[in-house]
C-alpha atoms as a PDB file:
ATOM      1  CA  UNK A   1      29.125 -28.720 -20.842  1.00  0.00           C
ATOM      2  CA  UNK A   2      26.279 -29.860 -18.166  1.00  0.00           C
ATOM      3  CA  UNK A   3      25.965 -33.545 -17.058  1.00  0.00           C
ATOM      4  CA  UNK A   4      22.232 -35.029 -18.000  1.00  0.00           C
ATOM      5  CA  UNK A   5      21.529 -37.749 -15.499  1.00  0.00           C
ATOM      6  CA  UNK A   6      21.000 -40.945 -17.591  1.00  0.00           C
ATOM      7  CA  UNK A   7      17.841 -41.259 -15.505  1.00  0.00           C
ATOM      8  CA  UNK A   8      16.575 -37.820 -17.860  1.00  0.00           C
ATOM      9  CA  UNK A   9      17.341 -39.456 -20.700  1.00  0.00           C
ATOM     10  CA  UNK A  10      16.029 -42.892 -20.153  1.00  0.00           C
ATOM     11  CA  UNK A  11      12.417 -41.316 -19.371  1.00  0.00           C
ATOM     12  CA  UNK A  12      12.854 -38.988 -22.234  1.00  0.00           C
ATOM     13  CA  UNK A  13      13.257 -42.463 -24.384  1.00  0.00           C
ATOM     14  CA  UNK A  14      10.370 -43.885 -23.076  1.00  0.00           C
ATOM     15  CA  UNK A  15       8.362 -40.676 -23.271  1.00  0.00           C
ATOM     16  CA  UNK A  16       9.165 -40.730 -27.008  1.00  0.00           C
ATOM     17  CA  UNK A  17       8.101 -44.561 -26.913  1.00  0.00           C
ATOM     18  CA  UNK A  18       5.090 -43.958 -26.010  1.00  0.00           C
ATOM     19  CA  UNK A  19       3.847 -41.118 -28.322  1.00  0.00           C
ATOM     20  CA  UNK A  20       5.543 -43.250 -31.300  1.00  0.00           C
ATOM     21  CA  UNK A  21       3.552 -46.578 -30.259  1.00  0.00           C
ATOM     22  CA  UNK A  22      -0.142 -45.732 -31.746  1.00  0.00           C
ATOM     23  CA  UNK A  23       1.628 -44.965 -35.106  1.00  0.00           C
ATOM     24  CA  UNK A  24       4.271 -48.024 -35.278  1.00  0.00           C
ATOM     25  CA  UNK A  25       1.034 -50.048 -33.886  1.00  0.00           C
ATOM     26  CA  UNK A  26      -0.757 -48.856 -36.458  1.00  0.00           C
ATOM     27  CA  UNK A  27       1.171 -49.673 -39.485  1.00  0.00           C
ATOM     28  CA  UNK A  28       2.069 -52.850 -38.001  1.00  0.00           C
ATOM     29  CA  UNK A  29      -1.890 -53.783 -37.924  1.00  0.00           C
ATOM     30  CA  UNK A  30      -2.142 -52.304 -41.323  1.00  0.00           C
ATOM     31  CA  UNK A  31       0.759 -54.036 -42.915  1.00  0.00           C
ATOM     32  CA  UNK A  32      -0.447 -57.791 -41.285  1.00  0.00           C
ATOM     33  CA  UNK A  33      -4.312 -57.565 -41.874  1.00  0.00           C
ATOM     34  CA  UNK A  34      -4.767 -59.241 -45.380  1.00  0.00           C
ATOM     35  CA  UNK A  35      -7.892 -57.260 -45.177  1.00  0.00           C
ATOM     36  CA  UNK A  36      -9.489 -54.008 -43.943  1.00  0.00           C
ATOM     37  CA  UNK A  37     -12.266 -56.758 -42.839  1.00  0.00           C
ATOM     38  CA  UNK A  38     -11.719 -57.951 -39.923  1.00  0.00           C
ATOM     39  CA  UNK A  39     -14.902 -60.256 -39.647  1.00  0.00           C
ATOM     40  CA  UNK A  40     -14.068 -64.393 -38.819  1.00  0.00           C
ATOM     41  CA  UNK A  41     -16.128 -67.327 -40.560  1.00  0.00           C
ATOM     42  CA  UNK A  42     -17.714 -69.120 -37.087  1.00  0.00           C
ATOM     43  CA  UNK A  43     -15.218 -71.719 -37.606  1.00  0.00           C
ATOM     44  CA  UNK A  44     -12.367 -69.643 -38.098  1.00  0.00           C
ATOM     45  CA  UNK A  45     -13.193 -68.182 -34.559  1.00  0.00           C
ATOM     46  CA  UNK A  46     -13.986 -71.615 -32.462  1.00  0.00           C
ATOM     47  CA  UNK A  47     -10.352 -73.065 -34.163  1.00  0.00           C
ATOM     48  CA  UNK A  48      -8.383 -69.401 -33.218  1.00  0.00           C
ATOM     49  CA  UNK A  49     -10.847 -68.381 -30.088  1.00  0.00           C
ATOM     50  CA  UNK A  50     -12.931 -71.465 -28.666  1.00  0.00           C
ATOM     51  CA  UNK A  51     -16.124 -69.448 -29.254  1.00  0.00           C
ATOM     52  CA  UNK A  52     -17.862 -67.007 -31.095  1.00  0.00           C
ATOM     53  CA  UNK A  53     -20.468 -64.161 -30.852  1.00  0.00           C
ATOM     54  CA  UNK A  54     -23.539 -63.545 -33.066  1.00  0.00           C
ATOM     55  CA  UNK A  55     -25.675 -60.794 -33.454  1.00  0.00           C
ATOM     56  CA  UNK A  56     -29.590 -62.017 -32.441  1.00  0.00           C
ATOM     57  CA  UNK A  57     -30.422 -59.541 -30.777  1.00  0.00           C
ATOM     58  CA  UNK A  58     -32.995 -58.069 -34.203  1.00  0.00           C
ATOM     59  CA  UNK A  59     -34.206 -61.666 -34.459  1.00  0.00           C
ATOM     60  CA  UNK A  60     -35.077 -61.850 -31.300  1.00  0.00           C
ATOM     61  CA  UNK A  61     -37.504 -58.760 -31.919  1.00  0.00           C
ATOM     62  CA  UNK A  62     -35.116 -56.896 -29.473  1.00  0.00           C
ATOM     63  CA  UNK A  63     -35.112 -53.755 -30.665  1.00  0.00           C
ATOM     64  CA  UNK A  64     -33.863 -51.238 -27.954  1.00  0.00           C
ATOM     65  CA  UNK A  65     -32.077 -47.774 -28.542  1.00  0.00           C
ATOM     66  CA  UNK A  66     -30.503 -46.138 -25.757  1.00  0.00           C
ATOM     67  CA  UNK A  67     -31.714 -43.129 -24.549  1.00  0.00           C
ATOM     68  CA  UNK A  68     -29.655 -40.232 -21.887  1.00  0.00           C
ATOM     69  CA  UNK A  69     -31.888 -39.161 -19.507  1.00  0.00           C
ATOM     70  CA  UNK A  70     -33.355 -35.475 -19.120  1.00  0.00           C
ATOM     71  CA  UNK A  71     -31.572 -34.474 -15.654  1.00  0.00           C
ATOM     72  CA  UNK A  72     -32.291 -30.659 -15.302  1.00  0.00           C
ATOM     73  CA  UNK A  73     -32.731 -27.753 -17.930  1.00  0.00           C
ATOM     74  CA  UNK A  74     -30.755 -25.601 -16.236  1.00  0.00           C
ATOM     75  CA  UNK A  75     -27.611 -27.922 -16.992  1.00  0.00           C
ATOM     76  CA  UNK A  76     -28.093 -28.979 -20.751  1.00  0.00           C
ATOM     77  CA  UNK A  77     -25.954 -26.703 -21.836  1.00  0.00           C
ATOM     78  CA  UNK A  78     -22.876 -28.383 -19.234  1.00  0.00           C
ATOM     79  CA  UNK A  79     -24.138 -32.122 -19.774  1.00  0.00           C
ATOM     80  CA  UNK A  80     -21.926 -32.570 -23.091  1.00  0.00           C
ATOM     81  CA  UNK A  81     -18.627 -31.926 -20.396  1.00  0.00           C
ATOM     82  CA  UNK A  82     -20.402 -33.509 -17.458  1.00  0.00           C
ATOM     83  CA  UNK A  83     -21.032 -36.858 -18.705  1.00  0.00           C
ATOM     84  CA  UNK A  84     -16.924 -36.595 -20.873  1.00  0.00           C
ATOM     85  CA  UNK A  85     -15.664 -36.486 -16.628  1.00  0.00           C
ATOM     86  CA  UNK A  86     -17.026 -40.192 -15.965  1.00  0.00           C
ATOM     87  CA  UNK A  87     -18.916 -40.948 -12.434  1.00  0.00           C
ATOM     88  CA  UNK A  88     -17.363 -39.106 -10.006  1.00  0.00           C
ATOM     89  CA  UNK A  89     -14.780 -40.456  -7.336  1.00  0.00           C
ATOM     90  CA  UNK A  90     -16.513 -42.535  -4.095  1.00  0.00           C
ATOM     91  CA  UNK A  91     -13.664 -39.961  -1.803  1.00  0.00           C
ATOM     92  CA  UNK A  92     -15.874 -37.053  -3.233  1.00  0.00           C
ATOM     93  CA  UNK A  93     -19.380 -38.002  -2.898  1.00  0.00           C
ATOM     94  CA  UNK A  94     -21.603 -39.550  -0.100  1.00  0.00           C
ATOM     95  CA  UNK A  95     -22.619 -43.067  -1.105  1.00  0.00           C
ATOM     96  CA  UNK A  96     -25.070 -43.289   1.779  1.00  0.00           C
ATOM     97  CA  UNK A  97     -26.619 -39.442   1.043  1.00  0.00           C
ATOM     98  CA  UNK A  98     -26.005 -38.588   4.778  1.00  0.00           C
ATOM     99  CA  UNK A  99     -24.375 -35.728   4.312  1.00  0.00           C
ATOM    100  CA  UNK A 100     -20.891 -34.220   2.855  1.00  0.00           C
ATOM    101  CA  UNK A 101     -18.004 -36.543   2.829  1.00  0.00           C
ATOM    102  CA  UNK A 102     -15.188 -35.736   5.141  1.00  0.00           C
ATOM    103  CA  UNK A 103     -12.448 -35.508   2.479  1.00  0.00           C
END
């Protein structure tokens, strides 16, 4: 019989840990929330938060929708992946447009 290192089996544990923690999280909110609700009266929050936030935006006569901007036609059929990446890293681009970075 081979030897596992106990450090192979401790990471393996906490490997499994972490897959298992979305579900276990998830029926732990489930079983806890009295509600699938989970909207607080104003007082409710001040007592459990010290404040609370308030949609007024509408009232205000705020009315904005976001819109992507148009970039190049040549990419729209890449933007869907391009904008998934996030903005890129500042070791790969040139902050002050100089010239290529020296990475």
């Amino acid at each position: 019989m081979k030897k596992v290192p106990i450090a192979r089996i401790l990471v393996t544990l906490f490997f499994v840990g972490l897959l298992m923690t979305p579900a276990i999280m998830r029926r732990y909110a489930s079983s806890h929330s009295g509600s699938s609700n989970n909207t607080l009266d104003r007082q409710t929050a001040l007592t459990r938060h010290g404040f609370y936030l308030e949609e007024v935006s509408h009232s205000a006569g705020i009315d904005l929708v976001h819109q992507a901007p148009t970039l190049d036609a040549e990419l729209a059929k890449i933007m869907p992946e391009v904008a998934s990446m996030g903005p890129p890293s500042p070791l790969s681009i040139s902050i002050a447009m100089d010239g290529p970075t020296s990475t």
